[in-house]
Protein backbone atom coordinates (compact mmCIF):
# COMPACT_ATOMS: atom_id res chain seq x y z
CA UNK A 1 34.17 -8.30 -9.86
CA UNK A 2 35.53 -9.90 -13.12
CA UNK A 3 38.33 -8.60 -14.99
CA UNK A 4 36.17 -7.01 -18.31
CA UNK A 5 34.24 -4.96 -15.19
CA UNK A 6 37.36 -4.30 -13.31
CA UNK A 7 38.89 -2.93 -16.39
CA UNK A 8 35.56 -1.14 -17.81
CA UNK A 9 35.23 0.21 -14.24
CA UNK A 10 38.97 1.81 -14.57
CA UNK A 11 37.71 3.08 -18.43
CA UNK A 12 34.98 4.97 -17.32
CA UNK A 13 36.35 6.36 -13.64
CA UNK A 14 38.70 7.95 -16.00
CA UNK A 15 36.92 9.06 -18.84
CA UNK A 16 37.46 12.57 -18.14
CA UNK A 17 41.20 13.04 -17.54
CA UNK A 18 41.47 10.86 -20.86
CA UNK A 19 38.94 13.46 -23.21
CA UNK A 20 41.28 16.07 -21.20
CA UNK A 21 44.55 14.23 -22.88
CA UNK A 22 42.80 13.96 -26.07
CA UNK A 23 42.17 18.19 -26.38
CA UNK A 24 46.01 18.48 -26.14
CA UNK A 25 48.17 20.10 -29.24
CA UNK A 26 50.86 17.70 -30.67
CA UNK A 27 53.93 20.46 -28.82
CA UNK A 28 51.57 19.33 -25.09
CA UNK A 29 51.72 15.93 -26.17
CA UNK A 30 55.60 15.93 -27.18
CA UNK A 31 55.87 17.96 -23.76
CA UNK A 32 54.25 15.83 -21.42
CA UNK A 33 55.93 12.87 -23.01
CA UNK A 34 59.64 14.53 -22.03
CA UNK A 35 58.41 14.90 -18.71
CA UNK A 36 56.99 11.03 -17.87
CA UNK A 37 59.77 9.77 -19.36
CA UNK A 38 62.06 12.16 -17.05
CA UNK A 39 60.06 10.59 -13.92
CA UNK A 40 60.22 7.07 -15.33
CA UNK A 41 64.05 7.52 -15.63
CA UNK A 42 63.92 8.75 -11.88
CA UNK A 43 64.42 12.47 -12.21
CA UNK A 44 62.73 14.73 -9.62
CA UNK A 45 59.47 16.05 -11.02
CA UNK A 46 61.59 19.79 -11.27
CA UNK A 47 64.52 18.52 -13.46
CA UNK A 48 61.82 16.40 -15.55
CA UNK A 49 59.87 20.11 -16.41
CA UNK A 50 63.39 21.31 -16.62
CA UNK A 51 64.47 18.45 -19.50
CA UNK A 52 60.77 19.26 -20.94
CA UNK A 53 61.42 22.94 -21.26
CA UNK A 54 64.32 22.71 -22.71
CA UNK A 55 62.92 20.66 -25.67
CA UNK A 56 59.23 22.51 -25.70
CA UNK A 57 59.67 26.09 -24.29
CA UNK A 58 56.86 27.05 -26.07
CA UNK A 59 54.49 24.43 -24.11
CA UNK A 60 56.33 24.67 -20.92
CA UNK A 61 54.07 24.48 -17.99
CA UNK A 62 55.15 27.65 -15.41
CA UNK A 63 54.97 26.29 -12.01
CA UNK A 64 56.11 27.02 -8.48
CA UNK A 65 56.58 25.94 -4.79
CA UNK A 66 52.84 26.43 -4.22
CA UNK A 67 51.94 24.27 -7.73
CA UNK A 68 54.49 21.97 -7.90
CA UNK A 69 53.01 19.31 -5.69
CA UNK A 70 49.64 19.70 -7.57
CA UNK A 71 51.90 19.33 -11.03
CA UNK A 72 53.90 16.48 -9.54
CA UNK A 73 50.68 14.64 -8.85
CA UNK A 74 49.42 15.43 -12.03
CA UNK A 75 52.28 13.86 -14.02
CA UNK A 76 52.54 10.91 -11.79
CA UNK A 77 48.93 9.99 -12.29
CA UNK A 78 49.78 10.17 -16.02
CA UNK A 79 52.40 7.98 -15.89
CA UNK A 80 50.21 5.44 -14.03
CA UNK A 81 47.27 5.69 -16.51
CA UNK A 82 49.37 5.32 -19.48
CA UNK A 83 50.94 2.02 -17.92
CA UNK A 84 47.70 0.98 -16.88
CA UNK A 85 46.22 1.15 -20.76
CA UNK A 86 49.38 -0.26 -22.01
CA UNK A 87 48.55 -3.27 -19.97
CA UNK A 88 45.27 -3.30 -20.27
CA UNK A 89 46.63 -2.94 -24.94
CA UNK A 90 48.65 -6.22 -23.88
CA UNK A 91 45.82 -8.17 -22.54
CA UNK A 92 43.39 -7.54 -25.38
CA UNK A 93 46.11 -8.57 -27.58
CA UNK A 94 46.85 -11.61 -26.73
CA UNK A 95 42.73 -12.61 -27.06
């Protein structure tokens, strides 16, 4: 498999958790944002929603021992996406 199908392969395997990002309001956004950068930094997925609350109460996800895992996966798959399309930005600009 080439690169354009590896790549359009990705696209469309996650076409639905990226129309589920696009339905967010801008506080979500700003909130989710807070959080990724919290995990990229190296924070535990608790003192990232901790930071994130802080900042967005009003869009602070409530969570607990039997959600956190699903949460931590959540934002962790985020992160990976939004590195993924920034690389797969860089590539098509440098075409």
């Amino acid at each position: 498999m080439g690169a354009k199908e590896l790549l359009d392969a990705y696209l469309e395997s996650t076409a639905e958790f990226s129309e589920m990002l696009q339905e967010r309001t801008p506080g979500e956004i700003a909130y989710d944002n807070v959080v990724v950068a919290g995990l990229r930094s190296g924070l535990a997925i608790t003192k990232a929603l901790e930071l994130a609350r802080e900042k967005y109460p009003n869009d602070a996800l409530q969570w607990d021992k039997n959600t956190i895992v699903e949460i931590k996966d959540h934002y962790e798959y985020l992160m990976n996406h939004e590195e993924i399309l920034s690389k797969i930005e860089d590539l098509s600009s440098k075409r």
